[in-house]
C-alpha atoms as a PDB file:
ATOM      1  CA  UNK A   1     136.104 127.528 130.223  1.00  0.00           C
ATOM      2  CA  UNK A   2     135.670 124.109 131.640  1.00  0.00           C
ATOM      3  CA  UNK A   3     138.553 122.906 133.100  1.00  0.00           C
ATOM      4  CA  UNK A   4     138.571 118.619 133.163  1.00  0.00           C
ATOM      5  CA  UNK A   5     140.288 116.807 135.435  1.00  0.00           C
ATOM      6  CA  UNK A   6     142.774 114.076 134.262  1.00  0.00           C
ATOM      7  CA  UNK A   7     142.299 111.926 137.700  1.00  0.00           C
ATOM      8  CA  UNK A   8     139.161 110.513 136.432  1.00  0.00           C
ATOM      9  CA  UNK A   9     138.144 109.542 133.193  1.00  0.00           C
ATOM     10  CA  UNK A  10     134.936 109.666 131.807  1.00  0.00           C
ATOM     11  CA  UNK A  11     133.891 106.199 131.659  1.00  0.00           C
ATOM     12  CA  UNK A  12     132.992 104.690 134.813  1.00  0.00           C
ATOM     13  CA  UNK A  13     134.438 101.328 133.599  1.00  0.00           C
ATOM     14  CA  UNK A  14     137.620 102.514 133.657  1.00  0.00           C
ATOM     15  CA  UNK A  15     137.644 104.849 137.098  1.00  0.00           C
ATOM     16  CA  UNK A  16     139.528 101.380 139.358  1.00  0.00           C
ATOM     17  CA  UNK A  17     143.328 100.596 139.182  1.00  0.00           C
ATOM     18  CA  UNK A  18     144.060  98.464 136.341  1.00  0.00           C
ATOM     19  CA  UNK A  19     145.728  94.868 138.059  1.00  0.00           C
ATOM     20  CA  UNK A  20     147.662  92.212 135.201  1.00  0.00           C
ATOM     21  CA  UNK A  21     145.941  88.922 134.754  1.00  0.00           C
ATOM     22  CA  UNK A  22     148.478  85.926 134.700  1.00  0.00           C
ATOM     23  CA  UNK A  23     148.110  86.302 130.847  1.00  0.00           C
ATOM     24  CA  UNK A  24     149.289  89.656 130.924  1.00  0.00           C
ATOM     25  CA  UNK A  25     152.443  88.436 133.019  1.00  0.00           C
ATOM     26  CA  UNK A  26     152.581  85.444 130.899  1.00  0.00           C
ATOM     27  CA  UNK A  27     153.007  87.789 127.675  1.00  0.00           C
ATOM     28  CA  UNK A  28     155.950  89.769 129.535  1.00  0.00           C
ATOM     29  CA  UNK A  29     157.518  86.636 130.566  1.00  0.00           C
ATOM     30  CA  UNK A  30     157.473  85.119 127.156  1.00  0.00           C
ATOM     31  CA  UNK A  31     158.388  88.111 125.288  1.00  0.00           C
ATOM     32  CA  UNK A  32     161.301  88.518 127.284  1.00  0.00           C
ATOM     33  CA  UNK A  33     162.319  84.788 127.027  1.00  0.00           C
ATOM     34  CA  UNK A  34     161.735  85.056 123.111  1.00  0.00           C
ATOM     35  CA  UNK A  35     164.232  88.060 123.628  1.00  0.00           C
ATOM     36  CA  UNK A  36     166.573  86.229 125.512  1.00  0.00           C
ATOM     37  CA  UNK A  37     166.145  83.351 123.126  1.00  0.00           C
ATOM     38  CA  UNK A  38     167.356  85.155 120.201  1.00  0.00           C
ATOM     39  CA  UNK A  39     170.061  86.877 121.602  1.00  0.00           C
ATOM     40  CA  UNK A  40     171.329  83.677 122.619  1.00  0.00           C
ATOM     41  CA  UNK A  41     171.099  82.164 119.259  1.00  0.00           C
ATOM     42  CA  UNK A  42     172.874  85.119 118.057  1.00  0.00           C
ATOM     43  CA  UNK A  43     175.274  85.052 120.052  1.00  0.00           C
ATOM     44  CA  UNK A  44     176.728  81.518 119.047  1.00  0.00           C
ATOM     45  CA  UNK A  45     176.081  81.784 115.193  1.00  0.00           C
ATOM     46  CA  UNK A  46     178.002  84.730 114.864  1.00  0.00           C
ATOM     47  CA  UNK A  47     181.066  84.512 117.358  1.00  0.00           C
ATOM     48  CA  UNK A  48     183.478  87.094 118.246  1.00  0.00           C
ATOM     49  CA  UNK A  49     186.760  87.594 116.145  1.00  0.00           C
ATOM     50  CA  UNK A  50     189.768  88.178 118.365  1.00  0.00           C
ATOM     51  CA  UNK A  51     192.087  91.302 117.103  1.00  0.00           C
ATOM     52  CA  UNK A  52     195.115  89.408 117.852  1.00  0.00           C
ATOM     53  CA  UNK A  53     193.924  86.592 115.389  1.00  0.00           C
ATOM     54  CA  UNK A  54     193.043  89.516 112.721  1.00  0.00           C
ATOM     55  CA  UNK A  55     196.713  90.711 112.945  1.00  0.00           C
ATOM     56  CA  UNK A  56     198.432  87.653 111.989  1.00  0.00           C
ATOM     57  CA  UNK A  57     195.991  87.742 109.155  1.00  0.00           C
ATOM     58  CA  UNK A  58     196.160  91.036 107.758  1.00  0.00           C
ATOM     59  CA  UNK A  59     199.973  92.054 106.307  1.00  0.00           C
ATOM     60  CA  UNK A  60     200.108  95.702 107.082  1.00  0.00           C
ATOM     61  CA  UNK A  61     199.493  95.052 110.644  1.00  0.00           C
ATOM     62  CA  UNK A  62     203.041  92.819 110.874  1.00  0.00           C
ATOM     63  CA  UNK A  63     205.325  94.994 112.772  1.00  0.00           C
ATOM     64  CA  UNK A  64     208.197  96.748 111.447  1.00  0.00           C
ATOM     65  CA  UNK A  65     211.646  96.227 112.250  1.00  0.00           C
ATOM     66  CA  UNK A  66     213.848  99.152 113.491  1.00  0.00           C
ATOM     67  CA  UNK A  67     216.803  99.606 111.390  1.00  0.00           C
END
């Protein structure tokens, strides 16, 4: 049985610490703008409907008066 280490690989190219290029930040930064972006964009197309507006709307939600 040969046991293998997982500390090293076995290509020498690939045996140093891996360090992002400013295109690999660039990527991160711009997928998380295009992220931000859209949730933006969603958020004022589809605004919020307030439940107090929905009751005045809706006729089974008008309260009932006590006899």
């Amino acid at each position: 049985i040969v046991v293998v280490s997982l500390h090293r690989d076995f290509q020498t190219s690939s045996w140093g610490m891996y360090y992002p290029t400013k295109w690999d930040w660039m990527t991160y930064i711009g997928t998380l703008g295009f992220f931000m972006a859209a949730f933006f964009l969603f958020i004022r197309i589809l605004p919020m409907i307030s439940i107090f507006e929905m009751r005045t709307l809706l006729p089974e939600a008008k309260e009932v008066k006590a006899e």
